[in-house]
PDB file of N, CA and C in Angstrom:
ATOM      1  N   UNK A   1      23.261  -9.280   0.280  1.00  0.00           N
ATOM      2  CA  UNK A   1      22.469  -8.962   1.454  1.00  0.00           C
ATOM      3  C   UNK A   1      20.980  -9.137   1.143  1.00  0.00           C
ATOM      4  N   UNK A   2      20.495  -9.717   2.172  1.00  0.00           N
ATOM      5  CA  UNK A   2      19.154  -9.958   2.006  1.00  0.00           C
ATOM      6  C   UNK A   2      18.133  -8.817   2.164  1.00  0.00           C
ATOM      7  N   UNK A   3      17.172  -8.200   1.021  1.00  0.00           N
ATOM      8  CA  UNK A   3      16.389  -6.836   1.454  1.00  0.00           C
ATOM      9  C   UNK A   3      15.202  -7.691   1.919  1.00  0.00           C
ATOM     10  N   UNK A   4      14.470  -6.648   3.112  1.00  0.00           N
ATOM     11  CA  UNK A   4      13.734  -6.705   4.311  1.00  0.00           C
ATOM     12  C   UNK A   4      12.459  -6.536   2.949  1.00  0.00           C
ATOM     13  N   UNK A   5      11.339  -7.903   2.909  1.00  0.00           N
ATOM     14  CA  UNK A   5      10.367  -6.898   2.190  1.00  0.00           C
ATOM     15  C   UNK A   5       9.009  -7.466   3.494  1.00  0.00           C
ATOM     16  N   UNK A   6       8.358  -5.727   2.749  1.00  0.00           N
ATOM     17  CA  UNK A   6       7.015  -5.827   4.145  1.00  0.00           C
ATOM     18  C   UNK A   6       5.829  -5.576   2.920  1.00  0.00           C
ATOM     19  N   UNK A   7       4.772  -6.450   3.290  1.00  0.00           N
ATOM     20  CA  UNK A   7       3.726  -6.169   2.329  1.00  0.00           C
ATOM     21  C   UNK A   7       2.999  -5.412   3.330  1.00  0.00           C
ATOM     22  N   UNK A   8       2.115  -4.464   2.681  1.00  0.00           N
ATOM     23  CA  UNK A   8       1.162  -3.417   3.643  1.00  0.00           C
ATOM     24  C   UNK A   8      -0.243  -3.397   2.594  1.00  0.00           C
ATOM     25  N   UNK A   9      -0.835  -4.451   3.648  1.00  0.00           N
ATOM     26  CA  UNK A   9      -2.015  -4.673   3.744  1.00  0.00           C
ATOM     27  C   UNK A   9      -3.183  -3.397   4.228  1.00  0.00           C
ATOM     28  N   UNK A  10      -3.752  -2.876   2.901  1.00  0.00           N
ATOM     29  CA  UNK A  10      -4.976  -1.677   3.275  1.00  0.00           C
ATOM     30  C   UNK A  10      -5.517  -1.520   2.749  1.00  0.00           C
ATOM     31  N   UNK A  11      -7.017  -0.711   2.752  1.00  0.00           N
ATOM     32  CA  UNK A  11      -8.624  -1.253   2.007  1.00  0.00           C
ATOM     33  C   UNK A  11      -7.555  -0.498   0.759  1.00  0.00           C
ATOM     34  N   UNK A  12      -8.559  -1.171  -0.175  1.00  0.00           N
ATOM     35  CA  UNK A  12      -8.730  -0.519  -1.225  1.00  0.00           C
ATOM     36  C   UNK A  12      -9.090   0.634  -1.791  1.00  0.00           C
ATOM     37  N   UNK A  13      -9.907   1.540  -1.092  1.00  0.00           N
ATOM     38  CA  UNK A  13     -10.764   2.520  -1.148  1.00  0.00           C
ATOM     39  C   UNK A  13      -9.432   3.673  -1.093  1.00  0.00           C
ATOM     40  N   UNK A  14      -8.097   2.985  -0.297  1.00  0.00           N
ATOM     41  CA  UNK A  14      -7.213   4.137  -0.029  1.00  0.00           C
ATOM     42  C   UNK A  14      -5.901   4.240  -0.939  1.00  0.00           C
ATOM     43  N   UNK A  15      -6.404   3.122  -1.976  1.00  0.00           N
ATOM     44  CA  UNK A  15      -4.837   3.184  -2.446  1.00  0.00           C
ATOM     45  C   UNK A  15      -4.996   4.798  -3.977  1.00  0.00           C
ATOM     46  N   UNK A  16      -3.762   5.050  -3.646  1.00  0.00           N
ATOM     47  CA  UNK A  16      -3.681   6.640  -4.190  1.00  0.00           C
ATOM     48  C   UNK A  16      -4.010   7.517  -3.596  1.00  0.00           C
ATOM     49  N   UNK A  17      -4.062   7.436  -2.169  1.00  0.00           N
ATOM     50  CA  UNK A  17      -4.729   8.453  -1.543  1.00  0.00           C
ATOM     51  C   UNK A  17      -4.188   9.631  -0.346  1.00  0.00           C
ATOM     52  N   UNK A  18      -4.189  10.266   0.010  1.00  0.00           N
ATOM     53  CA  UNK A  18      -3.337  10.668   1.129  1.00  0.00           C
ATOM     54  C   UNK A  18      -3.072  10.132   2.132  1.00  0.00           C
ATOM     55  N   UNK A  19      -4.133   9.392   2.655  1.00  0.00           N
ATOM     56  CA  UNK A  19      -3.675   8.545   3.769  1.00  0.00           C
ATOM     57  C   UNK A  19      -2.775   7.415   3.222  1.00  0.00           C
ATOM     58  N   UNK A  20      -2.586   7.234   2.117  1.00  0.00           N
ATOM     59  CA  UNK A  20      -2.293   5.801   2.022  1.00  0.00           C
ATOM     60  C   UNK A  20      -0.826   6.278   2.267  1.00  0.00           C
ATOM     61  N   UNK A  21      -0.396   7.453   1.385  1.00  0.00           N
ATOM     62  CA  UNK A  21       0.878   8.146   1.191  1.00  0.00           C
ATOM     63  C   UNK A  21       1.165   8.637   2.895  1.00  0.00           C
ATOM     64  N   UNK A  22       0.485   8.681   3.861  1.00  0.00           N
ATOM     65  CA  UNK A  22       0.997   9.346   5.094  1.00  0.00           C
ATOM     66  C   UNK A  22       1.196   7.492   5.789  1.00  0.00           C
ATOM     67  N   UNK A  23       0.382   6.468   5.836  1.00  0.00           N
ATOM     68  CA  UNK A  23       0.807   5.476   6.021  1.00  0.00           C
ATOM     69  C   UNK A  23       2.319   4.669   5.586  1.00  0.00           C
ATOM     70  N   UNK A  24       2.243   4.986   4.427  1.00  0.00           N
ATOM     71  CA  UNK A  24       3.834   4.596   3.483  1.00  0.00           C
ATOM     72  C   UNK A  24       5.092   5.243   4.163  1.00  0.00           C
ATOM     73  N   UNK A  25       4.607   6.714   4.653  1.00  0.00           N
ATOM     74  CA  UNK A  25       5.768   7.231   5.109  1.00  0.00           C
ATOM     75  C   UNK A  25       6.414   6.668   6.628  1.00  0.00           C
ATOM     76  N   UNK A  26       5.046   6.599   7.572  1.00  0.00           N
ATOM     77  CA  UNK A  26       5.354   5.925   8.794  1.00  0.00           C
ATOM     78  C   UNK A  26       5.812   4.496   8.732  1.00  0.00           C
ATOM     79  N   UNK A  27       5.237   3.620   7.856  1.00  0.00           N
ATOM     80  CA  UNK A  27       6.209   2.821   7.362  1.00  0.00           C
ATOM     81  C   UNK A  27       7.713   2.825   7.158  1.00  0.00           C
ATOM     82  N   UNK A  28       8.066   3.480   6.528  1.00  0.00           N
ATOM     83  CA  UNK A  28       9.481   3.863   6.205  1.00  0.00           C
ATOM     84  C   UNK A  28      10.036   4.165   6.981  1.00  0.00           C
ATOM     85  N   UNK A  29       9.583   4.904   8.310  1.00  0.00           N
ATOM     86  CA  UNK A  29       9.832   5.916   8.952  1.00  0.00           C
ATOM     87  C   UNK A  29      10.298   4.267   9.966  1.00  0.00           C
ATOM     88  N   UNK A  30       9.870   3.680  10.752  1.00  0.00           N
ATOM     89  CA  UNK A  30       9.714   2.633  11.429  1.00  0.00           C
ATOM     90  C   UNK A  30      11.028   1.515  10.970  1.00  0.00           C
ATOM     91  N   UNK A  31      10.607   1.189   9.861  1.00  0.00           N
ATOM     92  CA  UNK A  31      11.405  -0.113   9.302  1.00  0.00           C
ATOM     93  C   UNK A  31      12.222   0.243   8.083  1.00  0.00           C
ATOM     94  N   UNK A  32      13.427   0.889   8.333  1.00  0.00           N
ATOM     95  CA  UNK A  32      14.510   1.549   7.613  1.00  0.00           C
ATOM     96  C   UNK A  32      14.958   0.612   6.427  1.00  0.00           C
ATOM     97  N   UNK A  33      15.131   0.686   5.278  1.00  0.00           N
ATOM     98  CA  UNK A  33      16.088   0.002   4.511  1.00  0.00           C
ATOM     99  C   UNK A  33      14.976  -1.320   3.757  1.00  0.00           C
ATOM    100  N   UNK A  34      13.829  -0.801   3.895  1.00  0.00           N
ATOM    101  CA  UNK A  34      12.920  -2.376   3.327  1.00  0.00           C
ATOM    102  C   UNK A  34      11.946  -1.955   2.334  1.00  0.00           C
ATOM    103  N   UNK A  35      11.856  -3.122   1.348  1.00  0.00           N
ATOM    104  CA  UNK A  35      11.301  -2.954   0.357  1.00  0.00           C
ATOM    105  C   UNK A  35       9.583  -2.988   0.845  1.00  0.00           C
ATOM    106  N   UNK A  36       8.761  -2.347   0.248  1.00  0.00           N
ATOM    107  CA  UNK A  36       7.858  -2.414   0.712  1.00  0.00           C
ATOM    108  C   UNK A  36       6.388  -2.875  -0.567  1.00  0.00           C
ATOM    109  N   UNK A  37       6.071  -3.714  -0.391  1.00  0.00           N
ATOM    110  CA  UNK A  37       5.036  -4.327  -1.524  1.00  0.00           C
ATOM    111  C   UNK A  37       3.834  -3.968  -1.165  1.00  0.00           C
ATOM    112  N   UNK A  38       3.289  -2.729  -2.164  1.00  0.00           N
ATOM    113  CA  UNK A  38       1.960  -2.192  -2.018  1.00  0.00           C
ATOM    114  C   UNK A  38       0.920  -3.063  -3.027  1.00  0.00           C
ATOM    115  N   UNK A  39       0.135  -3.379  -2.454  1.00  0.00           N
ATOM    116  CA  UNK A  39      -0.664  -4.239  -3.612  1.00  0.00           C
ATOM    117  C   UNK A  39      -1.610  -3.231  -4.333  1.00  0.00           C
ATOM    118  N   UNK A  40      -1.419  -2.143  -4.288  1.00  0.00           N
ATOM    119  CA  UNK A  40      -2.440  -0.974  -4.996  1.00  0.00           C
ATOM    120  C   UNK A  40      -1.350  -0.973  -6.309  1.00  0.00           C
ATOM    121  N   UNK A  41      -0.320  -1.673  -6.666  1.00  0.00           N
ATOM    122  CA  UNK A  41       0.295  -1.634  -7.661  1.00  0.00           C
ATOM    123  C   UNK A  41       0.320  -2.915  -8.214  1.00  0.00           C
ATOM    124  N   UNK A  42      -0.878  -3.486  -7.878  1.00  0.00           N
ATOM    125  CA  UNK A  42      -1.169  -4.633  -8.767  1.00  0.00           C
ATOM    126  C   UNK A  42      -2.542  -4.665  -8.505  1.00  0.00           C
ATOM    127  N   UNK A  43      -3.524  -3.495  -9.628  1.00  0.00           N
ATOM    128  CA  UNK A  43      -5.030  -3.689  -9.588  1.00  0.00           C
ATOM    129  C   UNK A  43      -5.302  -4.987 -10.135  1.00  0.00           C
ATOM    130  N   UNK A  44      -6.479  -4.975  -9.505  1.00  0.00           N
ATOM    131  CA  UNK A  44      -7.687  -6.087  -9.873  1.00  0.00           C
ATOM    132  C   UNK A  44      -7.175  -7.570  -9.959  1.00  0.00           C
ATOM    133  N   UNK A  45      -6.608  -8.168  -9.276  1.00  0.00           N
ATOM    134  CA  UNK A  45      -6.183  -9.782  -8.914  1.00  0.00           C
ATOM    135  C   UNK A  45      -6.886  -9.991  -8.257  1.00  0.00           C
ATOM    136  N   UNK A  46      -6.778 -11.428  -8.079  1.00  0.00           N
ATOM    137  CA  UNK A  46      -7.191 -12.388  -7.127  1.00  0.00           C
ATOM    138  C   UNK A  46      -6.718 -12.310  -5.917  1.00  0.00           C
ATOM    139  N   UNK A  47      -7.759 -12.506  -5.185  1.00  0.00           N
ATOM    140  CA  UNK A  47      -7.743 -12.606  -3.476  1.00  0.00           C
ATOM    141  C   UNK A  47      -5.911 -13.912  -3.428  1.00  0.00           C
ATOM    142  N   UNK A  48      -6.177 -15.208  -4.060  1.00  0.00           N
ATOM    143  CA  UNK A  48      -4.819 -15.834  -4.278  1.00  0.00           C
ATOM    144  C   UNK A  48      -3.465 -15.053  -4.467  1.00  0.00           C
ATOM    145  N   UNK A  49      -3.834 -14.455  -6.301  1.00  0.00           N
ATOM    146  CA  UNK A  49      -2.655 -13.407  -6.602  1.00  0.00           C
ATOM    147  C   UNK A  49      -2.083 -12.733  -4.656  1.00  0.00           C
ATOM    148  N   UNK A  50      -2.677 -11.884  -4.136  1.00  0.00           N
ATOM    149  CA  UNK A  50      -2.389 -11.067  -2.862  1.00  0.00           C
ATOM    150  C   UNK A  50      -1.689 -11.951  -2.089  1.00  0.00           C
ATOM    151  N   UNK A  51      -2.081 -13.019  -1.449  1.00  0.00           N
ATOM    152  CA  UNK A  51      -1.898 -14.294  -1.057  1.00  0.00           C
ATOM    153  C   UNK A  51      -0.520 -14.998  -0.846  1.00  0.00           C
ATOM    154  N   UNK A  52      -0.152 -15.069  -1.951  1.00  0.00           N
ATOM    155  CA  UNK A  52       0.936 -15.113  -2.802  1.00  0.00           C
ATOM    156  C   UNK A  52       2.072 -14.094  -2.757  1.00  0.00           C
ATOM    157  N   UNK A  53       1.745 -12.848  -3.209  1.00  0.00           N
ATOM    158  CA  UNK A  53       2.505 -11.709  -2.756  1.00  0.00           C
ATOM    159  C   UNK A  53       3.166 -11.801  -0.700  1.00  0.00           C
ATOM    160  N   UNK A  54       1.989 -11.734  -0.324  1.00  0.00           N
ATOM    161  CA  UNK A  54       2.715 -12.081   1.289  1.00  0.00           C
ATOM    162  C   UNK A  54       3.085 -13.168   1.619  1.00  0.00           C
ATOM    163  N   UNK A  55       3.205 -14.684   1.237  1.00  0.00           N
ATOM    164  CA  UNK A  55       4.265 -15.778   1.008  1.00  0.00           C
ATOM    165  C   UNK A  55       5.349 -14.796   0.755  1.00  0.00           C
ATOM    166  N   UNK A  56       5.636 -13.786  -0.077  1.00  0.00           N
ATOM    167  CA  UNK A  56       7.158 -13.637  -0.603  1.00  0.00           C
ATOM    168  C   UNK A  56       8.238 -12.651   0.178  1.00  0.00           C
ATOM    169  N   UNK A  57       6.835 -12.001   1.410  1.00  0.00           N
ATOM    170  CA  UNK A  57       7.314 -10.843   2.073  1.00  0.00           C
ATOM    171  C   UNK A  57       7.695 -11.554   3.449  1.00  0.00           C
ATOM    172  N   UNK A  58       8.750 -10.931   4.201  1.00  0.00           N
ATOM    173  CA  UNK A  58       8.913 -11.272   5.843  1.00  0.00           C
ATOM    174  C   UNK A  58       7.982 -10.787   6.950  1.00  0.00           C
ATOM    175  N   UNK A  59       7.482  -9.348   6.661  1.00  0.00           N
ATOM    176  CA  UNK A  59       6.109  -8.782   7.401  1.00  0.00           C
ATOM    177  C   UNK A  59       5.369  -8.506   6.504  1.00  0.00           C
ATOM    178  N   UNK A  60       4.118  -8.436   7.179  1.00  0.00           N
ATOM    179  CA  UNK A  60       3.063  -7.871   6.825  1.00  0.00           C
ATOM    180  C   UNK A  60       2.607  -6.644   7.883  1.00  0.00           C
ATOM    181  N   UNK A  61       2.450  -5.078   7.586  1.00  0.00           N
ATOM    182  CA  UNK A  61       1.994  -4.259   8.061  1.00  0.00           C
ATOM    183  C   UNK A  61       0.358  -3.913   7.380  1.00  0.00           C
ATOM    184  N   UNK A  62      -0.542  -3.692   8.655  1.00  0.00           N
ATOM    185  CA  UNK A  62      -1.543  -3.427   8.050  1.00  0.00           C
ATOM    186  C   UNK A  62      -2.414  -2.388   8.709  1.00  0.00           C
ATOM    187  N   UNK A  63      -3.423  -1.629   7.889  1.00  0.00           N
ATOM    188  CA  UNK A  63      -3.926  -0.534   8.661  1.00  0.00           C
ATOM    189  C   UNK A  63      -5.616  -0.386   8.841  1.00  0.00           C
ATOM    190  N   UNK A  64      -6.445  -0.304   9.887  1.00  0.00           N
ATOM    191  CA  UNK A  64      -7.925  -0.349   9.523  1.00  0.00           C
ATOM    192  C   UNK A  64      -8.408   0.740   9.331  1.00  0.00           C
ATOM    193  N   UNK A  65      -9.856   0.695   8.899  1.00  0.00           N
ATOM    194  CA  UNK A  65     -10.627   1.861   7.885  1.00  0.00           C
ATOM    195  C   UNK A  65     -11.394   2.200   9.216  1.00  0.00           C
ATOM    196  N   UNK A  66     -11.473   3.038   9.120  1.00  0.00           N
ATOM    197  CA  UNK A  66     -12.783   3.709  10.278  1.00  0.00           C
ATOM    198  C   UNK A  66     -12.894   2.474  11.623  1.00  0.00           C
ATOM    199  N   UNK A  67     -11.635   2.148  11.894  1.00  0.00           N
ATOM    200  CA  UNK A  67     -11.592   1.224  12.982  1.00  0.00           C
ATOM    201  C   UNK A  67     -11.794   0.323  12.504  1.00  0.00           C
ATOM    202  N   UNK A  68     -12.037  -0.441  11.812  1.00  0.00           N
ATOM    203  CA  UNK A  68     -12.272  -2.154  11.406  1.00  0.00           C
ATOM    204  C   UNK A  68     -10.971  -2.255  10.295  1.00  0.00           C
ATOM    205  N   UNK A  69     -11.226  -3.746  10.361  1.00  0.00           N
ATOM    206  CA  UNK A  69     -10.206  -4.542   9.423  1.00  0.00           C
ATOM    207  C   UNK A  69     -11.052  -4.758   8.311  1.00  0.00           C
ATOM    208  N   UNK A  70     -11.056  -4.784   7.083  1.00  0.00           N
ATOM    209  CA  UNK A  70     -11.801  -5.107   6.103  1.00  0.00           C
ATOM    210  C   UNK A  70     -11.502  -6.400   5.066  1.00  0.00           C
ATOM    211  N   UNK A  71     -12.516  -6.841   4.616  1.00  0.00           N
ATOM    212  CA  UNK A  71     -12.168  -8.378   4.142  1.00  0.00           C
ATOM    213  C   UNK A  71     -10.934  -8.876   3.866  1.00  0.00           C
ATOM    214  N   UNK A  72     -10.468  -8.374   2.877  1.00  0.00           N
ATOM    215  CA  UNK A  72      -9.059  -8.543   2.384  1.00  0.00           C
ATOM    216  C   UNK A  72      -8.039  -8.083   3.156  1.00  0.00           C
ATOM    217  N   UNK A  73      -7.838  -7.251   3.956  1.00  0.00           N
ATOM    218  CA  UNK A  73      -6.937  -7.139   4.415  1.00  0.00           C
ATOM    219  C   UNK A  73      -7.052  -8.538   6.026  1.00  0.00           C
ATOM    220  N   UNK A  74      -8.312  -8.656   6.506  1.00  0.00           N
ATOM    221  CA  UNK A  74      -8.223  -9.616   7.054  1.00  0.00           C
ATOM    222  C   UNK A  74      -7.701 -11.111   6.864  1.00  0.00           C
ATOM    223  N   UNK A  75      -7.772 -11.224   5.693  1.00  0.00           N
ATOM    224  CA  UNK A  75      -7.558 -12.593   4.987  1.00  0.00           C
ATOM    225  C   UNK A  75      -5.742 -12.564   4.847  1.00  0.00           C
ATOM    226  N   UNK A  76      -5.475 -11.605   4.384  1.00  0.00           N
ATOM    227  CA  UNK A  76      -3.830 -11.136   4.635  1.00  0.00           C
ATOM    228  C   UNK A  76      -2.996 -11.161   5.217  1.00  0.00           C
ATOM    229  N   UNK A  77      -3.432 -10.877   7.047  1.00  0.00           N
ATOM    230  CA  UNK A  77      -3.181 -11.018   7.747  1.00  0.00           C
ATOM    231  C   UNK A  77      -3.073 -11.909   8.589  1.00  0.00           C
ATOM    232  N   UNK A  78      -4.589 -12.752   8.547  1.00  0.00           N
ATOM    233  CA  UNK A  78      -4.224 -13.819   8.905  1.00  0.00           C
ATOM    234  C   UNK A  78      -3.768 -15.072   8.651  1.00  0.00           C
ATOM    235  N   UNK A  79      -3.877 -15.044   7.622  1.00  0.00           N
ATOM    236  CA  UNK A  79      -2.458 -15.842   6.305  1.00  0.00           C
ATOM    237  C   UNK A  79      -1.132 -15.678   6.720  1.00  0.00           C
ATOM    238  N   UNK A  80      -0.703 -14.192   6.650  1.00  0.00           N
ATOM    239  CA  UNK A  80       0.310 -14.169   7.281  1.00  0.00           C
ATOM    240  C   UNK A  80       0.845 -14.844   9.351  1.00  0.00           C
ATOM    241  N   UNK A  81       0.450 -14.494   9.532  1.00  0.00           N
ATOM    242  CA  UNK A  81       0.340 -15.577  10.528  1.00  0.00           C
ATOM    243  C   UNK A  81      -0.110 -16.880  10.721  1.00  0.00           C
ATOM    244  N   UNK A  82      -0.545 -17.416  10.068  1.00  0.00           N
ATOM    245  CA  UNK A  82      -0.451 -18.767  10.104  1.00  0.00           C
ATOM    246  C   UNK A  82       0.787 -19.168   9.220  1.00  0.00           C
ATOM    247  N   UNK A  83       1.275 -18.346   8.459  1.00  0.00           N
ATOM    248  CA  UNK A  83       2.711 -18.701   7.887  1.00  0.00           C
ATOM    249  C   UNK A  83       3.821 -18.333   8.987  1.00  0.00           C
ATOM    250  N   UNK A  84       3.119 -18.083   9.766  1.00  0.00           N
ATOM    251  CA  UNK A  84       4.371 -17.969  11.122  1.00  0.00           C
ATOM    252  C   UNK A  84       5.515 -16.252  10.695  1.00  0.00           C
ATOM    253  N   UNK A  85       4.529 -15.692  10.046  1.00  0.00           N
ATOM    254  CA  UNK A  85       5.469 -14.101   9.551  1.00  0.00           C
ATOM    255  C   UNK A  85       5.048 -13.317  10.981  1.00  0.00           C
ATOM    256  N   UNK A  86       5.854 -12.029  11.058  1.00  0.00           N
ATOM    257  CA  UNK A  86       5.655 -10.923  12.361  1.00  0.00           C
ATOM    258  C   UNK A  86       4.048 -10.227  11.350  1.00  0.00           C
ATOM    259  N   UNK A  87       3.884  -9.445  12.248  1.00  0.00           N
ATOM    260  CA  UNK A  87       2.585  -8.980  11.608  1.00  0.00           C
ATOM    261  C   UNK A  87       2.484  -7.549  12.668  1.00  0.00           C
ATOM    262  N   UNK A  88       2.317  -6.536  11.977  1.00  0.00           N
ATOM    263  CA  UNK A  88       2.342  -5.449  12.433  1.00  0.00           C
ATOM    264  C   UNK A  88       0.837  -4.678  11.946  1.00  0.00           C
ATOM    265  N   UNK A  89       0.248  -3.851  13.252  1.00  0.00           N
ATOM    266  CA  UNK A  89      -0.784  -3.472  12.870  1.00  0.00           C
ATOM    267  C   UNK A  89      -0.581  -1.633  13.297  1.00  0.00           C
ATOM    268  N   UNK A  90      -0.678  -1.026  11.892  1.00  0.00           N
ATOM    269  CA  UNK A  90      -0.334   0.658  12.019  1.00  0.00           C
ATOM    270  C   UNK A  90      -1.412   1.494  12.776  1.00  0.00           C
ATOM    271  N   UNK A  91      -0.976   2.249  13.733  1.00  0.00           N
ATOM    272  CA  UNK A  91      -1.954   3.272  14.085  1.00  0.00           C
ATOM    273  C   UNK A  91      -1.407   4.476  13.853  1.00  0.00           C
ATOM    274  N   UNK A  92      -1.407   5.829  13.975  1.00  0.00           N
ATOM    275  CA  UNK A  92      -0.822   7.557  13.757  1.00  0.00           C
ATOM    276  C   UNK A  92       0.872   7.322  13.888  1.00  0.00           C
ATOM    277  N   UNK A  93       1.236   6.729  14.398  1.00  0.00           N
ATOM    278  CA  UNK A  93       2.876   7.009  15.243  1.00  0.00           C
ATOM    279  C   UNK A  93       3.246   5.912  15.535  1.00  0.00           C
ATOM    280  N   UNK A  94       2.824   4.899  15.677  1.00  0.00           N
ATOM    281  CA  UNK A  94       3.469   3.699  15.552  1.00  0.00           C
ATOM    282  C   UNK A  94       3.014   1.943  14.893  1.00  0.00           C
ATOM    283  N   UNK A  95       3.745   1.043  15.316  1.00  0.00           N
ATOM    284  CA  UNK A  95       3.551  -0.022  14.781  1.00  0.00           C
ATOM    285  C   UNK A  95       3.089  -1.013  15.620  1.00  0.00           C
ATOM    286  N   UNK A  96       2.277  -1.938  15.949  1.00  0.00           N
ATOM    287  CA  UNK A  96       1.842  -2.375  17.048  1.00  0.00           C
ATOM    288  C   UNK A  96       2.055  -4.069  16.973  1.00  0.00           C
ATOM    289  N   UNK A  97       2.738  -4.713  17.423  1.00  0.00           N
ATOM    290  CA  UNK A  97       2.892  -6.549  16.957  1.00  0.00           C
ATOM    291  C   UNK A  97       1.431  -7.038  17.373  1.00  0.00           C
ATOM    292  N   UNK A  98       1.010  -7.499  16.338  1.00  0.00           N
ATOM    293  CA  UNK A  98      -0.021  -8.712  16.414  1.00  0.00           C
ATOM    294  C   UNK A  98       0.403 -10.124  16.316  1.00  0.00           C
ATOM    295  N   UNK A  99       0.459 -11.040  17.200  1.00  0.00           N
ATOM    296  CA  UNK A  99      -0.168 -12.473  17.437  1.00  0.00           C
ATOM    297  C   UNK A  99      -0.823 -13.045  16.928  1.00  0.00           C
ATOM    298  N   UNK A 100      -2.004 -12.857  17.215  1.00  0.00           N
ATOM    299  CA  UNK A 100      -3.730 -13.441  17.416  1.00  0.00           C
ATOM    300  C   UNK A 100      -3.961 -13.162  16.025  1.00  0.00           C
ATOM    301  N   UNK A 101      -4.839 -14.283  15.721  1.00  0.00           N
ATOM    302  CA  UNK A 101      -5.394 -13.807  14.585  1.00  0.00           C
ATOM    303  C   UNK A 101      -6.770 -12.646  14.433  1.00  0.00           C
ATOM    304  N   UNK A 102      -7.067 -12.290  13.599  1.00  0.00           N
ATOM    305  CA  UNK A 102      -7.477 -10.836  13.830  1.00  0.00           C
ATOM    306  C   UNK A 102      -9.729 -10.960  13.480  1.00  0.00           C
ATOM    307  N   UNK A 103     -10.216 -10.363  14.067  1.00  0.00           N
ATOM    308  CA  UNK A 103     -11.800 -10.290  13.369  1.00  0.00           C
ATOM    309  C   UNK A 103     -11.715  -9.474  12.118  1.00  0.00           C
ATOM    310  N   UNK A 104     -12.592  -9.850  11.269  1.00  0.00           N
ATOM    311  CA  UNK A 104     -12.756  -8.627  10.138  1.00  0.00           C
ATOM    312  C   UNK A 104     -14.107  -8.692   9.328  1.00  0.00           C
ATOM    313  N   UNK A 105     -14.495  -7.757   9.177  1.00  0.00           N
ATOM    314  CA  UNK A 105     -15.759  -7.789   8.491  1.00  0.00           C
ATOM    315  C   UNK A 105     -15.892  -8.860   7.007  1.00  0.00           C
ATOM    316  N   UNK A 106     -17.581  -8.866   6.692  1.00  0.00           N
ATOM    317  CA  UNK A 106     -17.454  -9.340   5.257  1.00  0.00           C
ATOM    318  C   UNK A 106     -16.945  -8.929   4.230  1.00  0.00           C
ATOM    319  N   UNK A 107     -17.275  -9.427   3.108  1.00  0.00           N
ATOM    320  CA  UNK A 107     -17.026  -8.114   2.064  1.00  0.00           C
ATOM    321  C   UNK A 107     -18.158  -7.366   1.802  1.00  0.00           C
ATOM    322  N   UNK A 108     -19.151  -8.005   2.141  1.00  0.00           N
ATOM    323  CA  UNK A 108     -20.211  -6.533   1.850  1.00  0.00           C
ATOM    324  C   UNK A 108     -20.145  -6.065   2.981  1.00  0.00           C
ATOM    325  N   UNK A 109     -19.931  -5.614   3.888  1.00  0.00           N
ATOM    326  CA  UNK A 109     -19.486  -4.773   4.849  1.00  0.00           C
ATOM    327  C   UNK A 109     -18.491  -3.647   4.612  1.00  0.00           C
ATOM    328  N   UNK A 110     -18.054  -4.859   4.108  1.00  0.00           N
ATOM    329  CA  UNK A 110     -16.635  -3.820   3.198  1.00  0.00           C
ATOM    330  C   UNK A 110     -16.596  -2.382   2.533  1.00  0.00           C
ATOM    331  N   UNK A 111     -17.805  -3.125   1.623  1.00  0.00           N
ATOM    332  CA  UNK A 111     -18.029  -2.189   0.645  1.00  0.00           C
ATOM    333  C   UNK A 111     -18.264  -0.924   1.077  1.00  0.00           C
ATOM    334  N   UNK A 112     -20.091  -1.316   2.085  1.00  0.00           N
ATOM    335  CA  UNK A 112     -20.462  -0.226   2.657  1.00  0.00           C
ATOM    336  C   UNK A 112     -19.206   0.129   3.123  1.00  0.00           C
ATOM    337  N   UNK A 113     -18.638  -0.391   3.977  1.00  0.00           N
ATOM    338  CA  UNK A 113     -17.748   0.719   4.900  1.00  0.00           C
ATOM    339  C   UNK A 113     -16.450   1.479   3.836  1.00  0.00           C
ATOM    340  N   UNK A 114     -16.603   1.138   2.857  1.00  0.00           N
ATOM    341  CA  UNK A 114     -15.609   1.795   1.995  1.00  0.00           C
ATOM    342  C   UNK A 114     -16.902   3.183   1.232  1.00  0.00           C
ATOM    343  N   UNK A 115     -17.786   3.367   1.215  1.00  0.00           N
ATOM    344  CA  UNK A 115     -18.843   4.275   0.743  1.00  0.00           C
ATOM    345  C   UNK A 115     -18.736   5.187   1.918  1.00  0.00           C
ATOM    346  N   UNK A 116     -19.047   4.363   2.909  1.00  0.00           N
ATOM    347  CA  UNK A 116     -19.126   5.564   4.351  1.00  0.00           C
ATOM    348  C   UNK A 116     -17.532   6.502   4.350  1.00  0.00           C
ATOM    349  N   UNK A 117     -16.840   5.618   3.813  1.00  0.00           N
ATOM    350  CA  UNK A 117     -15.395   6.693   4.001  1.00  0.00           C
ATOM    351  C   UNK A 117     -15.375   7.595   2.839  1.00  0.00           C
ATOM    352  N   UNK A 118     -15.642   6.936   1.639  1.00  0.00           N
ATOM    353  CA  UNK A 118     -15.736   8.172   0.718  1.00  0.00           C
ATOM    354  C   UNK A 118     -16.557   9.211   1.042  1.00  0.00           C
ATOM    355  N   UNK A 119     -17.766   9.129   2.126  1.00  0.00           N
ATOM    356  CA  UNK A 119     -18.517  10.298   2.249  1.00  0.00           C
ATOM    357  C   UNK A 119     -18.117  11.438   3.180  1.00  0.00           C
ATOM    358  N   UNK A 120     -16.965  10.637   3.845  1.00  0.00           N
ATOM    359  CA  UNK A 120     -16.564  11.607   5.138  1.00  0.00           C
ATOM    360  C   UNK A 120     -15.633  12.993   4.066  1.00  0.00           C
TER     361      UNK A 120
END
């Protein structure tokens, strides 16, 4: 039998974190029985390395930081769709299908906006 894998695309700033762990669960919670490829378990690669990882997955679920999409996870996503994968975008309670390819900040945008969340 073929296992369901979903890569879940999210800043960096969150991996180990509570949200990341309350995201993982609604994940699970949603799409029963699937392997799920966190890339916070493969520090410090290449934007490619990631890339690569979602070539190997069937979805990609992904979640934004203080309302925006942030570099990398933009690039993820819309990779994944142009590979013609489903693409799911997480909010509190559910899973939302994305189409379209998505806006997302720079990476120095990023950053800041990964500082502004550590301050909250």
């Amino acid at each position: 039998m073929k296992v369901l894998r979903i890569y879940y695309a999210h800043a960096i700033c969150l991996y180990g974190t509570e949200p990341e762990k309350k995201e993982l669960v609604l994940i699970r919670e949603k799409i029963k029985d699937a392997e799920i490829i966190n890339p916070a378990n493969y520090p410090n690669r290449s934007m490619d390395f990631y890339l690569r990882l979602v070539d190997k997955c069937h979805i990609v679920v992904f979640s934004r930081l203080l309302g925006k999409v942030t570099a990398g996870v933009g690039k993820e996503v819309n990779h994944a769709l142009k590979k013609g994968k489903d693409v799911y975008m997480l909010n509190e309670v559910s899973l939302i299908p994305i189409k379209s390819p998505v806006k997302y900040i720079s990476r120095q945008s990023t950053i800041e906006l990964y500082q502004e969340w550590l301050l909250q």
